[in-house]
Structure formats: structure tokens, C-alpha cells
N, C-alpha and C. Protein backbone atom coordinates (compact mmCIF):
# COMPACT_ATOMS: atom_id res chain seq x y z
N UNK A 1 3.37 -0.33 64.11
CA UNK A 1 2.44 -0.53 65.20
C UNK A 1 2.49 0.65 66.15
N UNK A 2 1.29 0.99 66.55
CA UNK A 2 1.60 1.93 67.43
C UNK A 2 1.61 1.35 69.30
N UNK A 3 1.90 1.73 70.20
CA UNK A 3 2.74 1.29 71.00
C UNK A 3 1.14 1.16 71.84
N UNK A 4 1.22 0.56 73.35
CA UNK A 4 0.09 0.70 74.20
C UNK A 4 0.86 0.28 75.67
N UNK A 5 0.45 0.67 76.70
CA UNK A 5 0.29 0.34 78.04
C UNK A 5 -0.11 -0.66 78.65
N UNK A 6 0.64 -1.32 79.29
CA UNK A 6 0.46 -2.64 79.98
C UNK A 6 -0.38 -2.61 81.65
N UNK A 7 -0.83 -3.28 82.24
CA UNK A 7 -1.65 -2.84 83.19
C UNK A 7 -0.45 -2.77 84.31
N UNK A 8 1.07 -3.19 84.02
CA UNK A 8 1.70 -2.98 85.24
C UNK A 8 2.11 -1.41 85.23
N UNK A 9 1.47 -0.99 84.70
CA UNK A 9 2.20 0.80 84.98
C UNK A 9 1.49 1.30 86.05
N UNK A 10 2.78 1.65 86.96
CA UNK A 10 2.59 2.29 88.19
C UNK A 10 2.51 3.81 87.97
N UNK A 11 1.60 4.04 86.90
CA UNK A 11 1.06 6.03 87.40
C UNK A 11 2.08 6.77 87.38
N UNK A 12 3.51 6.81 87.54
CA UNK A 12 4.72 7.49 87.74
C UNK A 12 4.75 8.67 86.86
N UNK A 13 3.87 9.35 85.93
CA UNK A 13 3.89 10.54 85.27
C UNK A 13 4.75 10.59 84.19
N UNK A 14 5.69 10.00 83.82
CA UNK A 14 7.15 10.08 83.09
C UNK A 14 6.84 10.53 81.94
N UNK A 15 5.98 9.28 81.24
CA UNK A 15 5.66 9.46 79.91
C UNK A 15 5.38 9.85 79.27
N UNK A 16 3.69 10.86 79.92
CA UNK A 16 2.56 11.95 79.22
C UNK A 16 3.63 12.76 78.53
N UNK A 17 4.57 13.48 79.81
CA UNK A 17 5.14 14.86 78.85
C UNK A 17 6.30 14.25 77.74
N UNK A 18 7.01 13.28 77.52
CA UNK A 18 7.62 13.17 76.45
C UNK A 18 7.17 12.85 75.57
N UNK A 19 5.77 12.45 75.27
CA UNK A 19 5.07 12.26 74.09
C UNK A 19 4.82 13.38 72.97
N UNK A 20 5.58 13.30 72.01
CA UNK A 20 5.75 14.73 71.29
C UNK A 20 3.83 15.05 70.26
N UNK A 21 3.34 13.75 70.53
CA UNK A 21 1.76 13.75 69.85
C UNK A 21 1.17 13.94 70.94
N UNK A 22 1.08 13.91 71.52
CA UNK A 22 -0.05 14.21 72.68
C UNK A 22 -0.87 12.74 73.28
N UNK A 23 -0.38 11.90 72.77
CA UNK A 23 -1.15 10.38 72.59
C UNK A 23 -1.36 9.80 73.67
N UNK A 24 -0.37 10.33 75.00
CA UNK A 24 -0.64 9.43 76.12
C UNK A 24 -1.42 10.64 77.07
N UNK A 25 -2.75 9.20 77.75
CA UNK A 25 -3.42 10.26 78.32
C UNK A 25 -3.34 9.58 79.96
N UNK A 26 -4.14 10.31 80.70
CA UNK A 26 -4.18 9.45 82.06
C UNK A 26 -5.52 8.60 81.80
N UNK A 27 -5.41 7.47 82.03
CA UNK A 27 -7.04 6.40 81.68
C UNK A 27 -8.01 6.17 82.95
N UNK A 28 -8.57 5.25 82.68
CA UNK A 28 -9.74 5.17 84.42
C UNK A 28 -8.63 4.73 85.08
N UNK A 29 -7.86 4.00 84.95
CA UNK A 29 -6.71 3.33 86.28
C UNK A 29 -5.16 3.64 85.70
N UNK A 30 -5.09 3.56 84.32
CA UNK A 30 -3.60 3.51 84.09
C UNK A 30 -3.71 4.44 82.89
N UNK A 31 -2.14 5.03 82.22
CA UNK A 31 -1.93 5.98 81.34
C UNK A 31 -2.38 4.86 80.22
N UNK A 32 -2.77 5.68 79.17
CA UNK A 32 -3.23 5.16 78.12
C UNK A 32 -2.68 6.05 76.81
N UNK A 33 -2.34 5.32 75.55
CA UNK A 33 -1.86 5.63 74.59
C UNK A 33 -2.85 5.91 73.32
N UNK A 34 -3.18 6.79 72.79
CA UNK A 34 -4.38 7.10 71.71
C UNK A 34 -3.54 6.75 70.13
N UNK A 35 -4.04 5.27 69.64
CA UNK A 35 -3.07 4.57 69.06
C UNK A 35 -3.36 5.37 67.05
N UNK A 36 -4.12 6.19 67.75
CA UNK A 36 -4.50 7.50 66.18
C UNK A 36 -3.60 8.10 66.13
N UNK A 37 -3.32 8.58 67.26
CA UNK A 37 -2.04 9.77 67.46
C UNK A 37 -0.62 9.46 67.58
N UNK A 38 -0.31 7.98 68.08
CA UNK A 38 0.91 7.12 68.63
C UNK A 38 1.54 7.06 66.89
N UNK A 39 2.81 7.57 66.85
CA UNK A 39 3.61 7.21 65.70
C UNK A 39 4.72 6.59 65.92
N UNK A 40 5.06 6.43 67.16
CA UNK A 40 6.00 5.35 68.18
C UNK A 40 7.57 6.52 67.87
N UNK A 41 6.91 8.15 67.78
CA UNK A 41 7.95 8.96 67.65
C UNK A 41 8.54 9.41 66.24
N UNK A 42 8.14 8.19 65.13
CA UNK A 42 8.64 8.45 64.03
C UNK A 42 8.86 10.26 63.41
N UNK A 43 9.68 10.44 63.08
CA UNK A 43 9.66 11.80 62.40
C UNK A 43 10.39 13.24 63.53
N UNK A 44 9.98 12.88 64.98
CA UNK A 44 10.29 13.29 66.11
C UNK A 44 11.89 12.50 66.76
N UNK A 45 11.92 11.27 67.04
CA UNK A 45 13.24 10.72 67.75
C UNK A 45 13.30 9.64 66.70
N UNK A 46 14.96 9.34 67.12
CA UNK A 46 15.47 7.89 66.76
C UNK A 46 14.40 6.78 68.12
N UNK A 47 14.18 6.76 68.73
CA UNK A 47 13.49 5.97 69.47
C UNK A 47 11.98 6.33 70.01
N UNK A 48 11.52 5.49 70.93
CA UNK A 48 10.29 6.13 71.17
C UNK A 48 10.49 6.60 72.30
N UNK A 49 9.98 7.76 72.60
CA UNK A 49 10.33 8.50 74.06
C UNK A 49 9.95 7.96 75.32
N UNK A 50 8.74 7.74 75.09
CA UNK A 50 8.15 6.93 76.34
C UNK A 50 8.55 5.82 76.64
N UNK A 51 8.63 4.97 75.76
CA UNK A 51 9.59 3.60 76.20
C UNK A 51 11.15 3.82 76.72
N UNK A 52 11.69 5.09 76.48
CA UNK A 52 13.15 5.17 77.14
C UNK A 52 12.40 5.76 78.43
N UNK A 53 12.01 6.72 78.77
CA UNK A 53 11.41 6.85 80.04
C UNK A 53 11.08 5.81 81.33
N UNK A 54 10.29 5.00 80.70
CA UNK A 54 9.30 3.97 81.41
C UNK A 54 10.04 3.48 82.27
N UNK A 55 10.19 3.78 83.74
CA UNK A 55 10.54 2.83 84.51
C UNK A 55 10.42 1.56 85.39
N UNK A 56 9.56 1.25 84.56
CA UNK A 56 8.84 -0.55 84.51
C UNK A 56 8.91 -1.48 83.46
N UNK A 57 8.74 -1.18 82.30
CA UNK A 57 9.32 -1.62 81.29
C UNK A 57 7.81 -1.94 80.41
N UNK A 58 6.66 -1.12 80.79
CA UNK A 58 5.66 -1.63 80.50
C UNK A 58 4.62 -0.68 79.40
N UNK A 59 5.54 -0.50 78.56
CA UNK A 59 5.02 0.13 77.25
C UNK A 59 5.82 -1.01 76.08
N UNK A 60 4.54 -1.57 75.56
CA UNK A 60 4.94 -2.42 74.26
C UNK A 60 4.04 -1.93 73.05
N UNK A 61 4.38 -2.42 72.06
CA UNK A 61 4.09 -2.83 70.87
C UNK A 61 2.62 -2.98 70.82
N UNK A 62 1.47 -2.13 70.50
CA UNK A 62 0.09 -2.91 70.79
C UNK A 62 -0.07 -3.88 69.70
N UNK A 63 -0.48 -5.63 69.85
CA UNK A 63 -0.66 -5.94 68.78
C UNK A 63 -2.01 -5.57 68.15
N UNK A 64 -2.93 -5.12 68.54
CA UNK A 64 -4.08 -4.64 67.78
C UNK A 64 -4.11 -3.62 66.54
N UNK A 65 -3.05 -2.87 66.79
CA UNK A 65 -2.74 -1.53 65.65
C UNK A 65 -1.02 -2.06 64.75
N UNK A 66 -1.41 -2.62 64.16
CA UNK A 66 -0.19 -2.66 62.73
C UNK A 66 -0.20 -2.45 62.27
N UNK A 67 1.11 -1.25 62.03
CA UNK A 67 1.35 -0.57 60.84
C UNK A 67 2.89 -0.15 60.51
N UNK A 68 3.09 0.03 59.48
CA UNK A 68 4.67 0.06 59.14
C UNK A 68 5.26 1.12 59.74
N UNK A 69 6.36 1.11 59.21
CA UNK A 69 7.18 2.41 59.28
C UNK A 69 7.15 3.80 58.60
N UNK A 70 6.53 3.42 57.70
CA UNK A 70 5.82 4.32 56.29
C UNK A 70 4.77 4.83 57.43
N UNK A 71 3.64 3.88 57.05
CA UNK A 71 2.51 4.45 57.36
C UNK A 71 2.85 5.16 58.83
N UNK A 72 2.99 4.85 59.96
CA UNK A 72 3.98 5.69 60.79
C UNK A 72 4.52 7.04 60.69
N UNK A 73 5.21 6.96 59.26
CA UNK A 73 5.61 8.66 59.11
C UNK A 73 4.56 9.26 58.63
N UNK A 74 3.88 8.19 57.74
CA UNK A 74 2.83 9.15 57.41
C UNK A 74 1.86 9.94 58.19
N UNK A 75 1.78 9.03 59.55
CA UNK A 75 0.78 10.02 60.42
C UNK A 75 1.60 10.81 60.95
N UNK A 76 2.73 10.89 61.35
CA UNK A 76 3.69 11.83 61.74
C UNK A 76 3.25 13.04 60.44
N UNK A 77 3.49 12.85 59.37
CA UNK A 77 3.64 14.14 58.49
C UNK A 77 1.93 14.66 58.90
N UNK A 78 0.55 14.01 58.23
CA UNK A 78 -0.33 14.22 58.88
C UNK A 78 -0.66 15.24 59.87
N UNK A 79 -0.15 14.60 61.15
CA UNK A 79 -0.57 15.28 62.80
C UNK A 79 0.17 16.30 62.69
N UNK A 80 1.45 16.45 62.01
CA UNK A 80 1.93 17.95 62.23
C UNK A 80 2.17 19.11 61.11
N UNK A 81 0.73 18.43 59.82
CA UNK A 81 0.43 19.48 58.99
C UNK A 81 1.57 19.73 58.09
N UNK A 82 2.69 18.60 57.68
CA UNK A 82 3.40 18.75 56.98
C UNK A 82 3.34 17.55 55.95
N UNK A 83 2.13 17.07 55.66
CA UNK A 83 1.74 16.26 54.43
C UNK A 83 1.59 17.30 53.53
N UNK A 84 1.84 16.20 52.35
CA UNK A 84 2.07 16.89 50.78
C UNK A 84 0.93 17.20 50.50
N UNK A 85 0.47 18.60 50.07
CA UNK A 85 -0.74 18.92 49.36
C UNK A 85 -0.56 18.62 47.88
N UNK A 86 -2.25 17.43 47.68
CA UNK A 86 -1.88 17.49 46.48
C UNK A 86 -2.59 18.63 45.34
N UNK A 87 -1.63 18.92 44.33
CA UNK A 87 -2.00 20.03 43.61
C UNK A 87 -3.67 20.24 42.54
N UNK A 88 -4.49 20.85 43.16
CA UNK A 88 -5.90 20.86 42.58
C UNK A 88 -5.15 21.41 40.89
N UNK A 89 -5.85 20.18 40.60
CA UNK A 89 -5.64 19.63 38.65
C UNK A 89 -6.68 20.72 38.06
């Protein structure tokens, strides 16, 4: 799953820059997570960065976007151009 923002986030900046995808943006009222780009860190940390940051506690799990741990790395390999090319047959 990729992760999302709860409406109690107080603006505090923390998060944008530890996001190693670029995924969190500033939204009309609160930071927002671009759940294309969100790999919840996979491939980058043992944890997710922004959730150790958060000093509210208000980055969860979005349930709208489920997806494994696989698929997870897979956009990790993806977004940083280190997916397997496959070999033209």
C-alpha cells in the first residue's frame, strides 16, 4: 500500500524532504502523498521516512492503493530506472 496523509497534519515541513521519490507534495490545505510515486521507501530504507519523521503521527497506510511488497519494489526499481530490460528477441 502506498502510504497517505491524514487531515490532522499540521504543515510542519518534515516530511517533503525525506521522501527519497519525490511523492509528498504541499496540497490545497495539507501535504499530500502521490500514491504513483509512494513505495513506502521500499528499496531506499528499512522503514518509511516520513512516518519516522511525522510529528503527529498522521501518515498511514492509504486504504485506497494496495499493493504488496513486490509490487512496491517494483515501482521502486521502475522510478529509479533500475528495472530489468527485457532482451529484444
Amino acid at each position: 500500500m502506498a502510504l497517505m496523509i491524514t487531515d490532522e497534519c499540521i504543515n510542519c515541513d518534515v516530511c517533503e524532504p525525506e521522501c527519497p521519490n519525490d511523492a509528498i507534495s504541499q496540497g490545497e490545505e495539507i501535504y499530500v502523498i502521490d500514491p504513483a510515486l509512494c513505495t513506502e521507501c521500499i528499496g531506499h530504507h528499512e522503514v518509511s521516512q516520513c512516518v519516522e519523521v511525522c510529528p503527529v503521527d498522521c501518515i498511514i497506510l492509504d486504504p485506497d492503493t494496495t499493493e504488496t511488497k513486490e509490487q512496491l519494489y517494483g515501482k521502486y526499481l521502475a522510478l529509479t530506472g533500475r528495472a530489468q530490460q527485457v532482451p529484444q528477441g
